[in-house]
Protein backbone atom coordinates (compact mmCIF):
# COMPACT_ATOMS: atom_id res chain seq x y z
CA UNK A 1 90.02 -10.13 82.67
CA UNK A 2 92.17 -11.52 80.32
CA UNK A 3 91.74 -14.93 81.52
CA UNK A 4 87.82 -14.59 80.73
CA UNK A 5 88.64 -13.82 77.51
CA UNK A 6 91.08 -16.21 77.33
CA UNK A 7 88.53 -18.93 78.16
CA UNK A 8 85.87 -17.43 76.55
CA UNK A 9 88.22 -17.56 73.17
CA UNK A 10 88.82 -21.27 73.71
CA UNK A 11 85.16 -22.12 74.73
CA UNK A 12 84.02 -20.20 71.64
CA UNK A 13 86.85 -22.47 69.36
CA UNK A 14 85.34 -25.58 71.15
CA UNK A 15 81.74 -24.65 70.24
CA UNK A 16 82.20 -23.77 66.49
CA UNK A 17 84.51 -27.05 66.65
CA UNK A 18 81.71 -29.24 67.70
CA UNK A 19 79.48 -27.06 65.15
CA UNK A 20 81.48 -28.01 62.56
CA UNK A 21 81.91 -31.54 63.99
CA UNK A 22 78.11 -31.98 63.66
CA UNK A 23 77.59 -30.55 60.40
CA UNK A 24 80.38 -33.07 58.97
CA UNK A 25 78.58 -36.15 60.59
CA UNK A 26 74.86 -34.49 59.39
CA UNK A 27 76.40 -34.31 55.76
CA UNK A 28 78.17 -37.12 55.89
CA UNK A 29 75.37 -39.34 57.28
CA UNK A 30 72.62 -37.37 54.62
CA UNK A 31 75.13 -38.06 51.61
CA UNK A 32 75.40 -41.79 52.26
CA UNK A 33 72.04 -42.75 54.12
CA UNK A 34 69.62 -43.86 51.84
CA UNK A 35 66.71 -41.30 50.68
CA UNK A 36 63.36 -42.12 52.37
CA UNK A 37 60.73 -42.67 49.29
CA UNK A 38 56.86 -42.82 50.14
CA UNK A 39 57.40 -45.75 47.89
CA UNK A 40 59.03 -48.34 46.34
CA UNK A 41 59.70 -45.95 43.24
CA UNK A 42 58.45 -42.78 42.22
CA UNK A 43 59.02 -40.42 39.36
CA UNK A 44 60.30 -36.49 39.60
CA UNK A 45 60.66 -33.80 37.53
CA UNK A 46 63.62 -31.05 37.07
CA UNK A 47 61.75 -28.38 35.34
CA UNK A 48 63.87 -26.44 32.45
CA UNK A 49 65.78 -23.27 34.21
CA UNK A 50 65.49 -24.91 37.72
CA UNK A 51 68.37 -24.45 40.14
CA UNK A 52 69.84 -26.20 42.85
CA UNK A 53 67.94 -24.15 45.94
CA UNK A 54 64.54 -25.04 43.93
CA UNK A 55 65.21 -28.86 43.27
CA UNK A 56 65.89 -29.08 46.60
CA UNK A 57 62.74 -27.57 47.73
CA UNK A 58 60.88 -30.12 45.51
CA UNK A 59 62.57 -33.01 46.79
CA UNK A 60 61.82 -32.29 50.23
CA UNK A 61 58.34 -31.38 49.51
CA UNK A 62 57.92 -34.78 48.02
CA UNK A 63 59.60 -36.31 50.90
CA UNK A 64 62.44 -37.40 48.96
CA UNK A 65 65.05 -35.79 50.91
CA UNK A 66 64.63 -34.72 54.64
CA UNK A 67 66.73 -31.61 54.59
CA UNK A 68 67.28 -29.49 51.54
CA UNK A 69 70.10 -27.46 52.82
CA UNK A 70 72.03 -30.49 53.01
CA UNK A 71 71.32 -31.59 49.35
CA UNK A 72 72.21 -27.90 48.41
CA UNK A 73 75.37 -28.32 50.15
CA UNK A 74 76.30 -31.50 48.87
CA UNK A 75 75.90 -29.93 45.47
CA UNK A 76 77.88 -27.14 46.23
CA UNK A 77 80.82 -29.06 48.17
CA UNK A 78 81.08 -31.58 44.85
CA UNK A 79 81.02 -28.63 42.71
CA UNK A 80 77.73 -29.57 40.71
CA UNK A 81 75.57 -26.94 41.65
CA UNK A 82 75.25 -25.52 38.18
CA UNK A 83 75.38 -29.21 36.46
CA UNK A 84 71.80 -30.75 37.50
CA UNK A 85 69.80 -31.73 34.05
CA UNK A 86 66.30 -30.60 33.37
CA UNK A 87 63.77 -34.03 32.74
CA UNK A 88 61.82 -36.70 34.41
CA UNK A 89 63.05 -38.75 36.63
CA UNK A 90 62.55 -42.61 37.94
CA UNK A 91 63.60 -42.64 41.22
CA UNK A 92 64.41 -46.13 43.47
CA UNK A 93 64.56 -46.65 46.80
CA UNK A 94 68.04 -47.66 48.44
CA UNK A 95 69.77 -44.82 46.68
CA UNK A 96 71.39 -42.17 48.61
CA UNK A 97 71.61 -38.82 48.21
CA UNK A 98 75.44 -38.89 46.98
CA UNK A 99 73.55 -40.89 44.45
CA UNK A 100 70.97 -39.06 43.46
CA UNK A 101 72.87 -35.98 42.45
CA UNK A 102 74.74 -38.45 40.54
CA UNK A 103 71.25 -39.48 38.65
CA UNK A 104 70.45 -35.62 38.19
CA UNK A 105 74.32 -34.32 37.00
CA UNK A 106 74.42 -37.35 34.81
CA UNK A 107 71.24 -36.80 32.89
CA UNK A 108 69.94 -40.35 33.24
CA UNK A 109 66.34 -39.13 32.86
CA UNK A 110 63.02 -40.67 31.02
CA UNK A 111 63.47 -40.59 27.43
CA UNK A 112 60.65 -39.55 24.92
CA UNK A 113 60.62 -39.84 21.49
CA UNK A 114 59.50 -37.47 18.54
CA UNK A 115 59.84 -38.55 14.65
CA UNK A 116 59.86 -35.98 11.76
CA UNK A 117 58.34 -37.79 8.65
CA UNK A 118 60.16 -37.44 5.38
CA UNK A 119 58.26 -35.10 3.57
CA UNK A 120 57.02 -33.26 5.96
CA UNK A 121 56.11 -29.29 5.50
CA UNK A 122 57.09 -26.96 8.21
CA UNK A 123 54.00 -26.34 9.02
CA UNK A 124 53.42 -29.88 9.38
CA UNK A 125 56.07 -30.24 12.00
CA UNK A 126 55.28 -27.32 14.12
CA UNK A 127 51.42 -28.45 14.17
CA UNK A 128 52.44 -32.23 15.27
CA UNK A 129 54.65 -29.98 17.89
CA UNK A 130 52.38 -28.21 19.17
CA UNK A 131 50.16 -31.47 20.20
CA UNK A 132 53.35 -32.88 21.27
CA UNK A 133 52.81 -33.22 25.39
CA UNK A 134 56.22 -33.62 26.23
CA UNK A 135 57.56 -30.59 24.49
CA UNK A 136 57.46 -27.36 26.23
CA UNK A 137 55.72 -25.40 24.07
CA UNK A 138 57.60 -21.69 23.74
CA UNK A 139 56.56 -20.83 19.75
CA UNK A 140 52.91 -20.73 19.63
CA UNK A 141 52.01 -17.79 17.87
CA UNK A 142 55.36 -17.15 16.80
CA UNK A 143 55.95 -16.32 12.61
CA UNK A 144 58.76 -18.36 10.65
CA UNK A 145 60.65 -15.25 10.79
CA UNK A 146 60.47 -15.12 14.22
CA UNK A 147 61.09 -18.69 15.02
CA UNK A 148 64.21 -18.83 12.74
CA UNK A 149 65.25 -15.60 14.79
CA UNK A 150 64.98 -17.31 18.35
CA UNK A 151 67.06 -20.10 16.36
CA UNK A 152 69.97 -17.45 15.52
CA UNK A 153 69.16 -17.63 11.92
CA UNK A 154 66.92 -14.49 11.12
CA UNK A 155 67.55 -14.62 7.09
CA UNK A 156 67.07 -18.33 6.86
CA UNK A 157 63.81 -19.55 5.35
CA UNK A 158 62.78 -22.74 8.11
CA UNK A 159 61.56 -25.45 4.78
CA UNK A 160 63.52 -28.21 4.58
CA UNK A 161 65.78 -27.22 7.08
CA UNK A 162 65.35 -29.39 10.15
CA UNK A 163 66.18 -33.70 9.63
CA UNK A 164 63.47 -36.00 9.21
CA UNK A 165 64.65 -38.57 12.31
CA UNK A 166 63.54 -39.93 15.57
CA UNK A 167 64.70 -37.92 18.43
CA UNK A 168 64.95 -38.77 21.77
CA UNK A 169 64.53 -36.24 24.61
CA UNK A 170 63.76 -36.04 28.28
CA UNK A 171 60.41 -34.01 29.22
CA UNK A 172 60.11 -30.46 29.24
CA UNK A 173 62.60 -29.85 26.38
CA UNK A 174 61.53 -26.63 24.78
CA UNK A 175 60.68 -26.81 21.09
CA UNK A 176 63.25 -24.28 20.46
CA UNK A 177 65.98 -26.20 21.41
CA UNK A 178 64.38 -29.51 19.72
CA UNK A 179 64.27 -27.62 16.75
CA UNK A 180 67.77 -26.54 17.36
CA UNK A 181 69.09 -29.95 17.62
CA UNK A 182 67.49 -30.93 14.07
CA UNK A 183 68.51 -27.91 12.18
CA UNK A 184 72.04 -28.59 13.44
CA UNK A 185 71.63 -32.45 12.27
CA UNK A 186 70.42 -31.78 8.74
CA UNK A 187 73.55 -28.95 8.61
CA UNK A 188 75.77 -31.62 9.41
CA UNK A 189 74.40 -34.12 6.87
CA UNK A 190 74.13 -31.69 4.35
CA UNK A 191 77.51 -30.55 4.27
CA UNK A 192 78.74 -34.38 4.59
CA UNK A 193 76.79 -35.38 1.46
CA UNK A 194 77.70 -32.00 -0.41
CA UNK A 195 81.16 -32.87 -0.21
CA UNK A 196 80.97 -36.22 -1.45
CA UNK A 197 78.58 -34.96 -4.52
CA UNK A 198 79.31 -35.93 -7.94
CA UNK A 199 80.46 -34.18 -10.48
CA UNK A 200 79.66 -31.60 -12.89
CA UNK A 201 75.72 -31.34 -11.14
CA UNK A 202 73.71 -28.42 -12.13
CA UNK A 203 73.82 -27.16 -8.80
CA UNK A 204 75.74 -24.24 -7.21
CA UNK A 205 75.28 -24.60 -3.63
CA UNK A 206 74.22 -27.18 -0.53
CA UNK A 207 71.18 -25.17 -0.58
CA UNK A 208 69.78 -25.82 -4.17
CA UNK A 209 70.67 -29.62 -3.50
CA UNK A 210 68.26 -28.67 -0.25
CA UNK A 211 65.79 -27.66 -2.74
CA UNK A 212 66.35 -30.42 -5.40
CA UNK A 213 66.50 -33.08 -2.38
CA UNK A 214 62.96 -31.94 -1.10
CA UNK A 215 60.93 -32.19 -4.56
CA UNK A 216 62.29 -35.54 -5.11
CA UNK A 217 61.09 -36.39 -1.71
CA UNK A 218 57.65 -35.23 -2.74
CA UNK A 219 57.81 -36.38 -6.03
CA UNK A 220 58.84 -40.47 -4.63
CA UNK A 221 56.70 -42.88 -4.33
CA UNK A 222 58.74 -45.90 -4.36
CA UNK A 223 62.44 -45.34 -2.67
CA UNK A 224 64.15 -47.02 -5.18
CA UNK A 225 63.19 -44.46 -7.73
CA UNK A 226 64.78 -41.19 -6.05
CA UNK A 227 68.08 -41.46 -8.06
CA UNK A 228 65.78 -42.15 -11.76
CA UNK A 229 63.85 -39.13 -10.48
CA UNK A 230 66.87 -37.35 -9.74
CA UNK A 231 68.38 -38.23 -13.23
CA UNK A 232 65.44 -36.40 -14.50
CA UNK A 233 65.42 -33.25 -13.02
CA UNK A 234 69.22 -33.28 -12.99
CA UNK A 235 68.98 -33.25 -16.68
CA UNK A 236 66.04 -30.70 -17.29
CA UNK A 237 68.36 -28.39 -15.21
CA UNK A 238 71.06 -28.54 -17.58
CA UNK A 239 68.94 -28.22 -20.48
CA UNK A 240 67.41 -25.42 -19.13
CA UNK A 241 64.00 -26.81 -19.41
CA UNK A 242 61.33 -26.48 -16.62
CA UNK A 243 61.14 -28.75 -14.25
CA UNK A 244 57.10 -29.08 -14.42
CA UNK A 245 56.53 -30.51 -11.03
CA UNK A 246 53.35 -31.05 -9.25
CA UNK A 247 54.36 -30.86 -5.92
CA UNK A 248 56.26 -27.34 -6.23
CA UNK A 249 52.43 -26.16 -7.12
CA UNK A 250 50.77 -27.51 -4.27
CA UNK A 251 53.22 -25.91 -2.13
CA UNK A 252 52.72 -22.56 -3.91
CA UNK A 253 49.11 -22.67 -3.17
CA UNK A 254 49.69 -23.49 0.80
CA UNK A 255 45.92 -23.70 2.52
CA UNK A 256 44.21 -23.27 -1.11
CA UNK A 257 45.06 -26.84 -1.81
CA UNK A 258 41.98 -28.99 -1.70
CA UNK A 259 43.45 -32.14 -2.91
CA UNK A 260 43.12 -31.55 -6.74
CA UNK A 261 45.69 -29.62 -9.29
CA UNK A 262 43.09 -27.82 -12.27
CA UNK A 263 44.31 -26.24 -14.91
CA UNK A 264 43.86 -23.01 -13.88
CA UNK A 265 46.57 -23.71 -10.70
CA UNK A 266 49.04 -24.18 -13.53
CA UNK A 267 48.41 -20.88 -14.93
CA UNK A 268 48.53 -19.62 -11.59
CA UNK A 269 51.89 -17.70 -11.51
CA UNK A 270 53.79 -18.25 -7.74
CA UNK A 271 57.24 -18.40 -6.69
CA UNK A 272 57.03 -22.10 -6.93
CA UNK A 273 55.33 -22.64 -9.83
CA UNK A 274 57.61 -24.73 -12.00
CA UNK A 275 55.36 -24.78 -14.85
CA UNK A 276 55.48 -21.47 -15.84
CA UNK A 277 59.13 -20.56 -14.13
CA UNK A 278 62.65 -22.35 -15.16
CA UNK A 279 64.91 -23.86 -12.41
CA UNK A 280 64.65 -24.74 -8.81
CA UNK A 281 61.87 -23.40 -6.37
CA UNK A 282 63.40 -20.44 -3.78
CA UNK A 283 63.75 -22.59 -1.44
CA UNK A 284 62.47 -26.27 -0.25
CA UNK A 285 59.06 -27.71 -0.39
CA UNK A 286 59.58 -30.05 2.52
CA UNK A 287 61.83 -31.86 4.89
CA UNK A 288 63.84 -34.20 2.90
CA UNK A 289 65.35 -37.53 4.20
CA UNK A 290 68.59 -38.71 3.85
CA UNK A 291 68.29 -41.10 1.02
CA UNK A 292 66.45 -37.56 -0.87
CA UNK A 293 69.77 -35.66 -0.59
CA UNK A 294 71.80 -38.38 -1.61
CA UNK A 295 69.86 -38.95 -4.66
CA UNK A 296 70.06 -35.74 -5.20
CA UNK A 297 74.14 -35.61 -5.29
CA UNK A 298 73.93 -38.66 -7.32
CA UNK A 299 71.37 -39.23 -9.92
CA UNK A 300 71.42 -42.10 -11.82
CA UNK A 301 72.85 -42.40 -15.48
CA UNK A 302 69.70 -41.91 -17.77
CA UNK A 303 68.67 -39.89 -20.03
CA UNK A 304 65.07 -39.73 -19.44
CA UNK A 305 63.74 -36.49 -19.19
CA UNK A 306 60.25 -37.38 -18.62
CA UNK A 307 58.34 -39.59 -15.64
CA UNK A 308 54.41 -40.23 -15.01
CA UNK A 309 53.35 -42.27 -12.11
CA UNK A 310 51.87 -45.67 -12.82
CA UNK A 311 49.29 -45.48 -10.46
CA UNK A 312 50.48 -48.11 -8.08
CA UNK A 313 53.41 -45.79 -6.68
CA UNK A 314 55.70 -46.42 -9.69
CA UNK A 315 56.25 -44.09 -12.40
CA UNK A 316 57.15 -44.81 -16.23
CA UNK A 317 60.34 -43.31 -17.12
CA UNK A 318 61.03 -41.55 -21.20
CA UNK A 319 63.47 -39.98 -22.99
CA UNK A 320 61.56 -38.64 -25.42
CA UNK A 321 58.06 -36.47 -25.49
CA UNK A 322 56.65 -39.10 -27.83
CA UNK A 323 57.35 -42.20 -25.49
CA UNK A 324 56.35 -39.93 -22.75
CA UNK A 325 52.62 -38.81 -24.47
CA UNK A 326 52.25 -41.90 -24.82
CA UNK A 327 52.62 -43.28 -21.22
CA UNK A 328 50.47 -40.73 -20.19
CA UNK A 329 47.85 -42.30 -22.46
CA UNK A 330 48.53 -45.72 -21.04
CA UNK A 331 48.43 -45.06 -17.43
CA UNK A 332 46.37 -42.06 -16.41
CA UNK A 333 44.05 -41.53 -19.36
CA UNK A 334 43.30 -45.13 -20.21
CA UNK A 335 43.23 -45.90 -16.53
CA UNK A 336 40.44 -43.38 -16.00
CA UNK A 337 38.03 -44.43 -18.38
């Protein structure tokens, strides 16, 4: 009897040897064989929130990979399980599947772009969002509050506070975490420039030079005139004066704006009515660029207090009321007759 089991012990060894044996040459064989494509190339997707077991399901359902259980193994054997990247993928034939996990924990996928204009609203960039196809769309329906909140910034009003830039992104990328990635870019600009501000500026925070930076965004028409425009409100802020702004009303009447400023929007008291309230706005009017903020840190010696636009995307600067009553004469009310 104890022979049997003897034998039985040492067939039993043998078998779950050979078991072993065969699983070593199946993996070894599947990791450096090439991966059979129905063609030449062909393009996959890793949805966002996919896992290993699942991405191996959808390569063998697209005949990718023959045997999932042996991708899922590779994974787990090379410890990258957990380190596949959601986004589209161009695959080739000739790779192997040692190579193809490679592709997928690397993050080589199809790049998209998106651009937020300078000048922008925020309701401007969720819209052109939303009719993004790329994006995954998670915030429809959401409120500011409650987008700033899936952000991890609940008290934060969302104008002005996500970079005007191209970004590049594979598909599938929620908008959250797109919006993430700007908010996180205009923090670190913002704080860079802040710190490198010049002196003795009528402003008490990163924030207000948020604020300042977004009306001279609206307010420029030609680039080279941010820092002249800056000069100007710059120096209405020290003298206490209003700032008497056009843009800060349009923005105060949101959807009521119908392309024309009457006198009676002037009158109309809003928080962002800088005709009939001294200093900044309560927050931005729009997404300022980079060259915005700067100006805004660094306005250029003058000592106009006055601008009115040209009409050709200029404007004529003046120090004085007089010079600047005049202008107005010259280029909007002589112009228009």
């Amino acid at each position: 009897m104890a022979r049997i089991i003897k034998k039985l012990f040492l067939w039993g060894l043998v078998a779950v040897f050979l078991a072993v044996a065969i699983l070593v040459f199946q993996l070894l064989r599947f990791q450096h064989g090439d991966i059979s494509l129905p063609q030449q190339q062909t393009i996959f997707l890793i949805k966002s929130g996919s896992n290993i077991k699942s991405i191996a399901q959808d390569l063998s359902l697209n005949k990718i990979i023959e045997d999932p259980w042996l991708f899922i193994l590779l994974a787990k054997l090379k410890g990258v399980e957990t380190s596949v990247r959601a986004g589209e993928y161009q695959i080739e034939s000739g790779l192997t599947a040692d190579e193809l996990l490679e592709l997928f924990t690397q993050g080589n996928s199809i790049q998209y772009s998106f651009t937020i204009i300078e000048g922008w609203s925020f309701r401007q960039l969720m819209a052109a969002i939303s009719e993004d196809p790329v994006i995954e769309h998670t915030l429809q329906g959401k409120t500011n509050q409650e987008i700033m909140s899936l952000l991890g910034y609940p008290d934060q009003h969302p104008e002005g506070m996500f970079f005007p830039d191209t970004y590049r992104f594979p598909k599938g990328t929620r908008d959250v975490d797109f919006l993430q990635r700007a908010y996180q870019v205009m923090q670190k600009h913002l704080a860079r420039e802040w710190d490198q501000r010049a002196s003795n500026l009528p402003l008490k925070s990163s924030y207000e030079a948020l604020i300042l930076a977004s009306i001279i965004e609206k307010e420029t028409g030609a680039a080279f005139e941010r820092p002249l425009i800056s000069a100007v409100f710059t120096e209405r802020l020290r003298r206490k004066m209003r700032l008497q702004t056009d843009p800060t009303i349009i923005y105060g009447m949101g959807e009521e704006f119908d392309g024309d400023i009457r006198f009676r929007d002037l009158k109309k008291d809003t928080p962002y009515n800088t005709y009939l309230r001294s200093g900044l706005t309560p927050t931005p009017i729009a997404l300022p660029g980079l060259e915005a903020i700067r100006a805004a840190l660094h306005p250029e010696p003058s000592n106009a207090l006055y601008f009115v636009s040209k009409g050709d995307g200029t404007h004529h600067f003046s120090a004085t009321l007089q010079e600047h009553n005049a202008a107005v004469k010259r280029y909007q009310i002589d112009n228009q007759k």
